[in-house]
C-alpha atoms as a PDB file:
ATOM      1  CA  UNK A   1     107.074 125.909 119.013  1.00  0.00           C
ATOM      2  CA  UNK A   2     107.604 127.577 115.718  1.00  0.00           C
ATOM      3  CA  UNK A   3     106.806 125.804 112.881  1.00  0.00           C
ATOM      4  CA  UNK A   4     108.648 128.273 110.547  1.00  0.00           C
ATOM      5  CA  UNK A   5     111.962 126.782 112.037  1.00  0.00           C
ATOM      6  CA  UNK A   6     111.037 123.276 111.196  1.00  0.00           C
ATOM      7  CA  UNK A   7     113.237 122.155 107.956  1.00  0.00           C
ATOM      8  CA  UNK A   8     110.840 122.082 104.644  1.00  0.00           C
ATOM      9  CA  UNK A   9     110.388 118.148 105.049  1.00  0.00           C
ATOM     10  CA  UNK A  10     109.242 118.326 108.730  1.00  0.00           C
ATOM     11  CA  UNK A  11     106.427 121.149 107.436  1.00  0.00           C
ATOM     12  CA  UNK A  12     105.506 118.978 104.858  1.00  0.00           C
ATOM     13  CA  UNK A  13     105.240 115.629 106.839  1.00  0.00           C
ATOM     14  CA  UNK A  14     103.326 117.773 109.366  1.00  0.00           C
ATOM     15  CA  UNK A  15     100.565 118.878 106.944  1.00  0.00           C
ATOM     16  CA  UNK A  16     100.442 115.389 105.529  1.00  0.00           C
ATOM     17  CA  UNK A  17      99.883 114.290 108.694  1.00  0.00           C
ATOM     18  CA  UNK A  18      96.602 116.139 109.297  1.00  0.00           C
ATOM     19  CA  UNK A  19      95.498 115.523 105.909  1.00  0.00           C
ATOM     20  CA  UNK A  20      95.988 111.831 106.555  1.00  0.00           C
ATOM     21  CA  UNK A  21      94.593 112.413 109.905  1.00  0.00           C
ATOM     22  CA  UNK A  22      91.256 114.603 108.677  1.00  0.00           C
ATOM     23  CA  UNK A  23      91.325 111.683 105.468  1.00  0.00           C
ATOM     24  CA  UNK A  24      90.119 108.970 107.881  1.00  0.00           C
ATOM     25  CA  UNK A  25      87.869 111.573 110.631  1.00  0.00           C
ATOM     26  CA  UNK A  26      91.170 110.864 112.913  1.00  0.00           C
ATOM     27  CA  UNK A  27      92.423 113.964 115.102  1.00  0.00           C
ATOM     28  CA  UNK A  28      96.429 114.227 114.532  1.00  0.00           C
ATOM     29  CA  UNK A  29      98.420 112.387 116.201  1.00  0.00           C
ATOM     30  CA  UNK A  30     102.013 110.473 116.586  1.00  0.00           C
ATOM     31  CA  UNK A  31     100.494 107.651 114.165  1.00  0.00           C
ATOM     32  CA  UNK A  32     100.187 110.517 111.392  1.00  0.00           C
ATOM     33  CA  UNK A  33     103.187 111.847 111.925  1.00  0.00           C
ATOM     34  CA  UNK A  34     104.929 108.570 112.103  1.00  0.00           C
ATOM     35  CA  UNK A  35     103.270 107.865 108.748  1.00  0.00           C
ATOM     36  CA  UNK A  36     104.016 110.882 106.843  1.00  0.00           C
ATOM     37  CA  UNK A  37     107.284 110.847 107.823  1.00  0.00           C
ATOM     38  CA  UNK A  38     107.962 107.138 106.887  1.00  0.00           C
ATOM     39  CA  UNK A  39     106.161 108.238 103.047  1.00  0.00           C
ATOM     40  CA  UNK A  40     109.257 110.336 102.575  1.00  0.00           C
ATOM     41  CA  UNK A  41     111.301 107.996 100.970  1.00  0.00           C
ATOM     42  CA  UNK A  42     113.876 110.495  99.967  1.00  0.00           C
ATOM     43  CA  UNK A  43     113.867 111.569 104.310  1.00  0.00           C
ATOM     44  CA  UNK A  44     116.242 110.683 106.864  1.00  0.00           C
ATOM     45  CA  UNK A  45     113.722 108.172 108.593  1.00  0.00           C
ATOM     46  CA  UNK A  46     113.627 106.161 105.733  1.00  0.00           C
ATOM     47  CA  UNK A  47     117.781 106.405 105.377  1.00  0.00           C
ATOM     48  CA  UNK A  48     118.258 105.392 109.270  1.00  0.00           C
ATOM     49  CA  UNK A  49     116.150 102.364 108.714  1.00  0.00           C
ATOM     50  CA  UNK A  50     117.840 101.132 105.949  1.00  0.00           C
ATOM     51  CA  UNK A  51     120.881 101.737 107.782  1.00  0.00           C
ATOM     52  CA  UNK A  52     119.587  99.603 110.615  1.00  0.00           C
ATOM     53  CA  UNK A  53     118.572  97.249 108.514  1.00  0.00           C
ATOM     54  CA  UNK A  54     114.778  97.730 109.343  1.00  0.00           C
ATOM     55  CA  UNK A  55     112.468  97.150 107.071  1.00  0.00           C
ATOM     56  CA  UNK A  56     109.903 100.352 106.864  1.00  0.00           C
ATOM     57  CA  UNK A  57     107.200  98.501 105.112  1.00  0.00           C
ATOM     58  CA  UNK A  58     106.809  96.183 108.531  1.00  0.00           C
ATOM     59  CA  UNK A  59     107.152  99.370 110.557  1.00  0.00           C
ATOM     60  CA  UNK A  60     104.279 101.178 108.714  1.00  0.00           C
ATOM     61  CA  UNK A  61     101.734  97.999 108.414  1.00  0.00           C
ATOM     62  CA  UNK A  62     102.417  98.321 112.733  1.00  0.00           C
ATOM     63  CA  UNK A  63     101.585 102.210 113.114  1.00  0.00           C
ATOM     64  CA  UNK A  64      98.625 101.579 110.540  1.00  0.00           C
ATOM     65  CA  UNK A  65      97.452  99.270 112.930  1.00  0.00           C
ATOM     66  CA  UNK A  66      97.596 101.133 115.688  1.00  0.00           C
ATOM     67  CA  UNK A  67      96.333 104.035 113.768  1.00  0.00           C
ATOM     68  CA  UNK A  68      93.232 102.062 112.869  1.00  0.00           C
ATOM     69  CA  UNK A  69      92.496 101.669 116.049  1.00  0.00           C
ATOM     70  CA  UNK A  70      92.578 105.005 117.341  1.00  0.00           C
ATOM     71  CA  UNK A  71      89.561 106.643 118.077  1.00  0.00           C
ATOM     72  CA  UNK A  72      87.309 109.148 115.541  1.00  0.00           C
ATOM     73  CA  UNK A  73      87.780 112.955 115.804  1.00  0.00           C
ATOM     74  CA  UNK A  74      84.136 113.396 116.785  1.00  0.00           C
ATOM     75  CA  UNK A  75      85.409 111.226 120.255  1.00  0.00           C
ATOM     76  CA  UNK A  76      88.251 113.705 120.750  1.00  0.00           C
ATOM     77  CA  UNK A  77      88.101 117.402 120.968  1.00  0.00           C
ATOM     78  CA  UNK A  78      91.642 119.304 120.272  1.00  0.00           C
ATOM     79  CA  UNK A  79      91.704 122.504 119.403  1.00  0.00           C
ATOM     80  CA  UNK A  80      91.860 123.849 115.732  1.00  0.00           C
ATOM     81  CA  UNK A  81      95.645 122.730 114.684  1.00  0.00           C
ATOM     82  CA  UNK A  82      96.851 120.745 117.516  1.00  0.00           C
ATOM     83  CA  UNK A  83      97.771 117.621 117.725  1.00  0.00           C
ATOM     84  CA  UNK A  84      97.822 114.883 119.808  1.00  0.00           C
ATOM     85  CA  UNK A  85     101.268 113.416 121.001  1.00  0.00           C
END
């Protein structure tokens, strides 16, 4: 997988991913990603939500949930730059 192909937003809700990840000792994994991507308001996850009808702010206090329960990176061992899906 090249990351270089990914659009500009993907990049960026990748890195904020790990940073939210490495914020609370977490390795990366769908929660962050889920997460970053659902800060983009301007991004298309936001956009099919709304058109669904969906409110993100109930969808977010879920994955944070989840999230909080996952488990701290010195529990998991991935490899510099990975993450976990």
């Amino acid at each position: 997988m090249d990351p270089n192909k990914f659009t500009s937003k993907a990049q960026n809700a990748i890195e904020l991913a790990f940073q939210l990840a490495s914020r609370h000792g977490q390795a990366a994994d769908v929660t962050h990603l889920a997460l970053s991507l659902l800060d983009q308001t301007d991004g298309t996850t936001r956009t099919i939500l709304e058109t669904l009808e969906k409110p993100a702010q109930a969808i977010i206090n879920n994955i944070e949930s989840v999230r909080q329960r996952s488990p701290s990176q010195s529990s998991l061992r991935t490899g510099f730059g990975q993450m976990m899906i």
